[in-house]
PDB file of N, CA and C in Angstrom:
ATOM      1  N   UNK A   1       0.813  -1.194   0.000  1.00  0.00           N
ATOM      2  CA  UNK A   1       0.000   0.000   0.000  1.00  0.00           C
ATOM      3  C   UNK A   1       0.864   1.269   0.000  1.00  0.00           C
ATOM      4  N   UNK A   2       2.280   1.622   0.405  1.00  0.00           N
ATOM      5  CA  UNK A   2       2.921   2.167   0.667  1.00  0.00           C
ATOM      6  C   UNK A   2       3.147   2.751  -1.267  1.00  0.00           C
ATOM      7  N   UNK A   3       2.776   4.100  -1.464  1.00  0.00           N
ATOM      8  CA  UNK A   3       3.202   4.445  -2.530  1.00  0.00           C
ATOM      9  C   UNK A   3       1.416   4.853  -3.450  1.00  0.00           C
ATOM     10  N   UNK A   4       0.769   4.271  -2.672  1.00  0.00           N
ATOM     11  CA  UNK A   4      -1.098   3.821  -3.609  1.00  0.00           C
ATOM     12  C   UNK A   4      -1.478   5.461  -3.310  1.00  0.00           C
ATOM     13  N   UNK A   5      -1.890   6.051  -4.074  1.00  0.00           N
ATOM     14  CA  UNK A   5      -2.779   7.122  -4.704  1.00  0.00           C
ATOM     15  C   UNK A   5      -4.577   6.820  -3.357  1.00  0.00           C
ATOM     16  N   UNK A   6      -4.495   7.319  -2.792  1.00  0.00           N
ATOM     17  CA  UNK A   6      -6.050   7.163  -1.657  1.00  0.00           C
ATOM     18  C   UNK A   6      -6.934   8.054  -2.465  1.00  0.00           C
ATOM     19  N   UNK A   7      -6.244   9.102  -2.992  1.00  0.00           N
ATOM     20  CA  UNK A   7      -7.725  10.439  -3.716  1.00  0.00           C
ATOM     21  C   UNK A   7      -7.097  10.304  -4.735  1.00  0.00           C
ATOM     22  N   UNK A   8      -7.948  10.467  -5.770  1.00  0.00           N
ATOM     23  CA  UNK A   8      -7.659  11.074  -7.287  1.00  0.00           C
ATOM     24  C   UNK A   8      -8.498  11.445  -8.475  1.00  0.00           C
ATOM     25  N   UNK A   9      -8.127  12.155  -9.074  1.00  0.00           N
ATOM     26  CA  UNK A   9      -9.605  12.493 -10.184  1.00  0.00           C
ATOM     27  C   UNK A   9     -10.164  13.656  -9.752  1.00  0.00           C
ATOM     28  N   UNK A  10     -10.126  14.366  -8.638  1.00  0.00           N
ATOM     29  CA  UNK A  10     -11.250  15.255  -8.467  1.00  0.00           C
ATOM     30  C   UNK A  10     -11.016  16.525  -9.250  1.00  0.00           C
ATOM     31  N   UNK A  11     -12.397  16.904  -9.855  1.00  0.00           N
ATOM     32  CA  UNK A  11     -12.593  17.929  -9.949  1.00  0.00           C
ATOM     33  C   UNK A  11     -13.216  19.018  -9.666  1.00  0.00           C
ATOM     34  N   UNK A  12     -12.858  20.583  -9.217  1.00  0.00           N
ATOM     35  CA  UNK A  12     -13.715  21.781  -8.303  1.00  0.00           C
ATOM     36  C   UNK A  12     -15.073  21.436  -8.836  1.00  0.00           C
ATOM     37  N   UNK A  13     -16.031  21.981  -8.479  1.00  0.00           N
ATOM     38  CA  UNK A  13     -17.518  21.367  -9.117  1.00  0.00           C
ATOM     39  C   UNK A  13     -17.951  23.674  -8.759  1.00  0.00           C
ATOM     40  N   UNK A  14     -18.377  23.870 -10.226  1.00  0.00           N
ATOM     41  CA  UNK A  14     -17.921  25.210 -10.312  1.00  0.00           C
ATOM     42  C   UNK A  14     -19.163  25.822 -10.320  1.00  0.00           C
ATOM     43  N   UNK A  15     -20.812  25.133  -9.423  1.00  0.00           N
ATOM     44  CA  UNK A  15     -20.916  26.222  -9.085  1.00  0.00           C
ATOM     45  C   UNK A  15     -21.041  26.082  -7.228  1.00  0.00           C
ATOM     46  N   UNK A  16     -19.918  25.403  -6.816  1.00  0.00           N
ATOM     47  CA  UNK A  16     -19.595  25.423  -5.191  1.00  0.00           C
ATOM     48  C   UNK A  16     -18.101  25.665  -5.210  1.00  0.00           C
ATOM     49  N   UNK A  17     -17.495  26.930  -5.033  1.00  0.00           N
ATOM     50  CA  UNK A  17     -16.254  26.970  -4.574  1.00  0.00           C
ATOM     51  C   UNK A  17     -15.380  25.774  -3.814  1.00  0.00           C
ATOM     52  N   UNK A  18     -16.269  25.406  -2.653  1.00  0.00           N
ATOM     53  CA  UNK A  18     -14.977  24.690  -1.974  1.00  0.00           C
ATOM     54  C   UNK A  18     -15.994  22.910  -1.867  1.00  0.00           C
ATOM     55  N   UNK A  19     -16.196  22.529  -3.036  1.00  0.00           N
ATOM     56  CA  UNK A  19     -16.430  21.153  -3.086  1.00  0.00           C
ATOM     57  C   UNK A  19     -16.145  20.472  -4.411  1.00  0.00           C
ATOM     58  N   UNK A  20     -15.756  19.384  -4.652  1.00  0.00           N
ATOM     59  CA  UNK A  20     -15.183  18.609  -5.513  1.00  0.00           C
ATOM     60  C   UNK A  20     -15.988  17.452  -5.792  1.00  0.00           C
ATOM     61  N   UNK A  21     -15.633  17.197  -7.281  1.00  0.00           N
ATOM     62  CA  UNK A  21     -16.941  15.876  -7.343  1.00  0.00           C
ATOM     63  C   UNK A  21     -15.773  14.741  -8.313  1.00  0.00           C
ATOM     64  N   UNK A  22     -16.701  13.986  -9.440  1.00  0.00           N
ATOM     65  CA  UNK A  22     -16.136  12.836  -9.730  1.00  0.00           C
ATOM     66  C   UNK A  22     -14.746  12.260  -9.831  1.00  0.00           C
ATOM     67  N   UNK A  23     -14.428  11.755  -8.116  1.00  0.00           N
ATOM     68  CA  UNK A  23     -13.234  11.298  -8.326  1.00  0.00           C
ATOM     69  C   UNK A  23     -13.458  10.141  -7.717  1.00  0.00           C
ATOM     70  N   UNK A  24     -12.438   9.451  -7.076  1.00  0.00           N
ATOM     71  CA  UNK A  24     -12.427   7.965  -6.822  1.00  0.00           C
ATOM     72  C   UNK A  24     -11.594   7.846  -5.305  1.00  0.00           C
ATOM     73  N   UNK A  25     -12.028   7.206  -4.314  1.00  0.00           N
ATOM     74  CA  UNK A  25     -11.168   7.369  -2.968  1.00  0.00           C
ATOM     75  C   UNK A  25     -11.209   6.066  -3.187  1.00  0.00           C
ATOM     76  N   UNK A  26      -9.736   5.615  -2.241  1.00  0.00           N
ATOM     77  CA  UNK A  26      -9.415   4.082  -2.388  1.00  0.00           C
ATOM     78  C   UNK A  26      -9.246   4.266  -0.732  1.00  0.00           C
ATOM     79  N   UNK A  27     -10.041   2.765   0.158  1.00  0.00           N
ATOM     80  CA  UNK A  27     -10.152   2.330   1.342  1.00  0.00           C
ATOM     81  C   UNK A  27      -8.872   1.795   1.869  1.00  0.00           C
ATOM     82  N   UNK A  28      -8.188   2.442   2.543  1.00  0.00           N
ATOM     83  CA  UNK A  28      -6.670   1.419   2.477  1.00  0.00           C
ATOM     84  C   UNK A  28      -6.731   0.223   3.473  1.00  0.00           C
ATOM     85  N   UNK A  29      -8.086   0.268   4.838  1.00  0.00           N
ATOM     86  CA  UNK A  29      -8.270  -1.171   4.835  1.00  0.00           C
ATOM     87  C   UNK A  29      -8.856  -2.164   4.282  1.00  0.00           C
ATOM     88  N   UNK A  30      -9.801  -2.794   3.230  1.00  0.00           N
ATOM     89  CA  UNK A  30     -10.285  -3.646   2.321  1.00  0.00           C
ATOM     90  C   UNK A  30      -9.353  -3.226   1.405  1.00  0.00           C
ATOM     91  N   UNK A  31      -9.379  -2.358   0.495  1.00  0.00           N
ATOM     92  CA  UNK A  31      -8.437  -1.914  -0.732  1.00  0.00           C
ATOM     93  C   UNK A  31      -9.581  -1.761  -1.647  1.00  0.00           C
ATOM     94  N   UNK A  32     -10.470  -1.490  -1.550  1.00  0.00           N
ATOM     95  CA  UNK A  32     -11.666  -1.067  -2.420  1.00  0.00           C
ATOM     96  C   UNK A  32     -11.643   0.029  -3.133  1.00  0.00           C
ATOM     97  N   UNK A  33     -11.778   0.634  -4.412  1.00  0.00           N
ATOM     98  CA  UNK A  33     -12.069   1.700  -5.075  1.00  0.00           C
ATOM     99  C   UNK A  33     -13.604   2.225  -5.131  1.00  0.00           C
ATOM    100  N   UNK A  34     -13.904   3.217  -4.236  1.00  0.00           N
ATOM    101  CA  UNK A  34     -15.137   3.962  -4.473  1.00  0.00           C
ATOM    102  C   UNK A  34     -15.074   5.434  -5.379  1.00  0.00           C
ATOM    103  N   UNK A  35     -16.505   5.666  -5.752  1.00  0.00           N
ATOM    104  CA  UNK A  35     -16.690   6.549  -6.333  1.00  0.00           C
ATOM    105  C   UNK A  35     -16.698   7.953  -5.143  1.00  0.00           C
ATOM    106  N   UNK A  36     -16.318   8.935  -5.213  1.00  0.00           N
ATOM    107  CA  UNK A  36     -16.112  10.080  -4.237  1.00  0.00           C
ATOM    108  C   UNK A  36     -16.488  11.740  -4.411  1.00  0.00           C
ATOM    109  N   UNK A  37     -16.296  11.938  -3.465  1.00  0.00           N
ATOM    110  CA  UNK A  37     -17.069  13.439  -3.656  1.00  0.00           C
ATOM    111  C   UNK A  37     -16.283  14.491  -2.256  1.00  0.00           C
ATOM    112  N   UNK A  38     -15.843  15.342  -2.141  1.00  0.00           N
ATOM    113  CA  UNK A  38     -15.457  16.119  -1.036  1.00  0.00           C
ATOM    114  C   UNK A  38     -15.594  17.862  -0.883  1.00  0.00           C
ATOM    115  N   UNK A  39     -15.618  17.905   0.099  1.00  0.00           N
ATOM    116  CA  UNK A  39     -15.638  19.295   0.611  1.00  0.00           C
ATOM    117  C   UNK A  39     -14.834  19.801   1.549  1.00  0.00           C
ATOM    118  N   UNK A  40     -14.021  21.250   1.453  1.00  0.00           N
ATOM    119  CA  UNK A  40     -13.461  21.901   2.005  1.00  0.00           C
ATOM    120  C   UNK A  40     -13.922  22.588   3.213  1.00  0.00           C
ATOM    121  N   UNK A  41     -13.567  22.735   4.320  1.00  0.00           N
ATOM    122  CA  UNK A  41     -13.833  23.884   5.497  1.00  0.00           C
ATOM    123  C   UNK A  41     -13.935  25.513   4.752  1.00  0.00           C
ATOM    124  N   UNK A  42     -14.438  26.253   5.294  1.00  0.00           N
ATOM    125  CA  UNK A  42     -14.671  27.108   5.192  1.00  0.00           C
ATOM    126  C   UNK A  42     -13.028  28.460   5.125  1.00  0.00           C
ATOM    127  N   UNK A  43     -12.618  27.926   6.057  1.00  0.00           N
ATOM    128  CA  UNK A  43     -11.242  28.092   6.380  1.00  0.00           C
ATOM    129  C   UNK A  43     -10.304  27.350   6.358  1.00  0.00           C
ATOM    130  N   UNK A  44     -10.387  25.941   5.105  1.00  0.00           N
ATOM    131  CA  UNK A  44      -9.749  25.481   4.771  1.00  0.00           C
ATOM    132  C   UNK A  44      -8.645  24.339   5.552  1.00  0.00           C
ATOM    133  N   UNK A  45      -8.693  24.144   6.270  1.00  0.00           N
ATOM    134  CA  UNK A  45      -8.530  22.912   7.708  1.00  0.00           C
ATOM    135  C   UNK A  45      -8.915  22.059   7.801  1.00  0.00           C
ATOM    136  N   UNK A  46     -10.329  21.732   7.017  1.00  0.00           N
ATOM    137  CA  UNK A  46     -10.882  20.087   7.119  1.00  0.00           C
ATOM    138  C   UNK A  46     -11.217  20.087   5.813  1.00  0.00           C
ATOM    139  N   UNK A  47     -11.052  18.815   5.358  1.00  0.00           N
ATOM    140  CA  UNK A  47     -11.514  17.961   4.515  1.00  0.00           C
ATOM    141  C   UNK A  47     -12.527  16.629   4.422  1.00  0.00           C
ATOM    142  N   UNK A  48     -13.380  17.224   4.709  1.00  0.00           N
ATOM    143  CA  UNK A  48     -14.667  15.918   4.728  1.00  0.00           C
ATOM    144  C   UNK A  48     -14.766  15.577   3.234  1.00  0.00           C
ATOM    145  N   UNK A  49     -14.425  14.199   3.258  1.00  0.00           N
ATOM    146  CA  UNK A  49     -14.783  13.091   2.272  1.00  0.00           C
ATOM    147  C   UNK A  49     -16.092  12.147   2.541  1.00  0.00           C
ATOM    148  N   UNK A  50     -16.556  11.785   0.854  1.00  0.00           N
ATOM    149  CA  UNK A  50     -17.486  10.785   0.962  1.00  0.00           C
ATOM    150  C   UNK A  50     -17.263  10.349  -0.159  1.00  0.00           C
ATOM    151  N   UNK A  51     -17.488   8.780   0.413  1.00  0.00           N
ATOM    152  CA  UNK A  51     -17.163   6.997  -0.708  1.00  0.00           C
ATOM    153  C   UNK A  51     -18.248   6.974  -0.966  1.00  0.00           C
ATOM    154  N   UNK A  52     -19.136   6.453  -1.893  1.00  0.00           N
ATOM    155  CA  UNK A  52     -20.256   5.684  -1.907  1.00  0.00           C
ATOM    156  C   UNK A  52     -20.035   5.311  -3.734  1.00  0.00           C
ATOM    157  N   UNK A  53     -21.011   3.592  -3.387  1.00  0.00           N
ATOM    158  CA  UNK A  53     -21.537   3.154  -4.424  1.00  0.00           C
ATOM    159  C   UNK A  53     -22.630   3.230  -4.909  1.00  0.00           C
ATOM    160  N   UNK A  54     -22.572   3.827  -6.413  1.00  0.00           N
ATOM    161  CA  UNK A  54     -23.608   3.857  -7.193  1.00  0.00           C
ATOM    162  C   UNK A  54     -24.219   5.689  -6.916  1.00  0.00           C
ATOM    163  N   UNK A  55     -25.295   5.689  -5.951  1.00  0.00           N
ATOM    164  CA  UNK A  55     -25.269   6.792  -5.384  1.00  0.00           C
ATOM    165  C   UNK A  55     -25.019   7.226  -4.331  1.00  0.00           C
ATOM    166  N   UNK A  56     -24.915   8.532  -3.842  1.00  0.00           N
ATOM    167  CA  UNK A  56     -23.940   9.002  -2.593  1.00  0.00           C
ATOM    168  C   UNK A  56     -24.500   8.758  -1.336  1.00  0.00           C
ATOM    169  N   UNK A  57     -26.299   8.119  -1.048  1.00  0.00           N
ATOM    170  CA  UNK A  57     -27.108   7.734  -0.059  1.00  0.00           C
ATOM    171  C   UNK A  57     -26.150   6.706   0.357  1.00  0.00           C
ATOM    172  N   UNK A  58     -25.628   5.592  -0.712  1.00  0.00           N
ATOM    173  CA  UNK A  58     -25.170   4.725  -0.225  1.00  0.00           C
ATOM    174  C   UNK A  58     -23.760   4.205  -0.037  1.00  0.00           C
ATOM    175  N   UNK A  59     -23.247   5.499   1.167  1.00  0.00           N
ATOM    176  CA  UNK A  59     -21.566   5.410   1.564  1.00  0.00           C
ATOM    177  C   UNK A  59     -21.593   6.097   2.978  1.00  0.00           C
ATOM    178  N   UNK A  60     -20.598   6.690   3.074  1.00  0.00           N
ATOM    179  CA  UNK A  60     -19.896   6.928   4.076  1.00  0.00           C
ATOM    180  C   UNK A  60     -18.627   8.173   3.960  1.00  0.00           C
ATOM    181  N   UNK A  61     -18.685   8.807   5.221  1.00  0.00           N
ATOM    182  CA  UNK A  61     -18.103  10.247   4.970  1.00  0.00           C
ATOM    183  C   UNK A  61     -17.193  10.470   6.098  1.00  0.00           C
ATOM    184  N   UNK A  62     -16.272  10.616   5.598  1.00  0.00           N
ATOM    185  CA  UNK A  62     -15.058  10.750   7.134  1.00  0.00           C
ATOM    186  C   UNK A  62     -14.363  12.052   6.619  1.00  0.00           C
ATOM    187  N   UNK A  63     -14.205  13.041   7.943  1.00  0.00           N
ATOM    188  CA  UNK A  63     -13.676  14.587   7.988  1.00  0.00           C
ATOM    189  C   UNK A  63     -11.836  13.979   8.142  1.00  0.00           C
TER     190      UNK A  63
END
């Protein structure tokens, strides 16, 4: 795992400044590739991510 890409693909989603859409987060415990989506803090300090398959009801979101 040492070297594996966890985020990639995203792109700004332009009409939300600080959120990003079709990219791909990889789980580094299973090793699963999900489809992903994220958002920035306001002040730029957190990064809340979300995995989900198929659609975004069905995942999970870690800051």
């Amino acid at each position: 795992m040492i070297g594996s890409e966890i985020i990639k693909e995203f792109k700004p989603a332009p009409q939300h400044p600080n959120q990003y859409s079709n990219g791909t987060v990889l789980d580094p415990l299973s090793g699963n590739v999900y489809k992903g989506k994220g958002k920035l803090s306001t002040n730029g300090k957190r990064l809340t991510m979300r995995g989900y398959i198929g659609v975004s009801a069905l995942g999970r979101s870690t800051t």
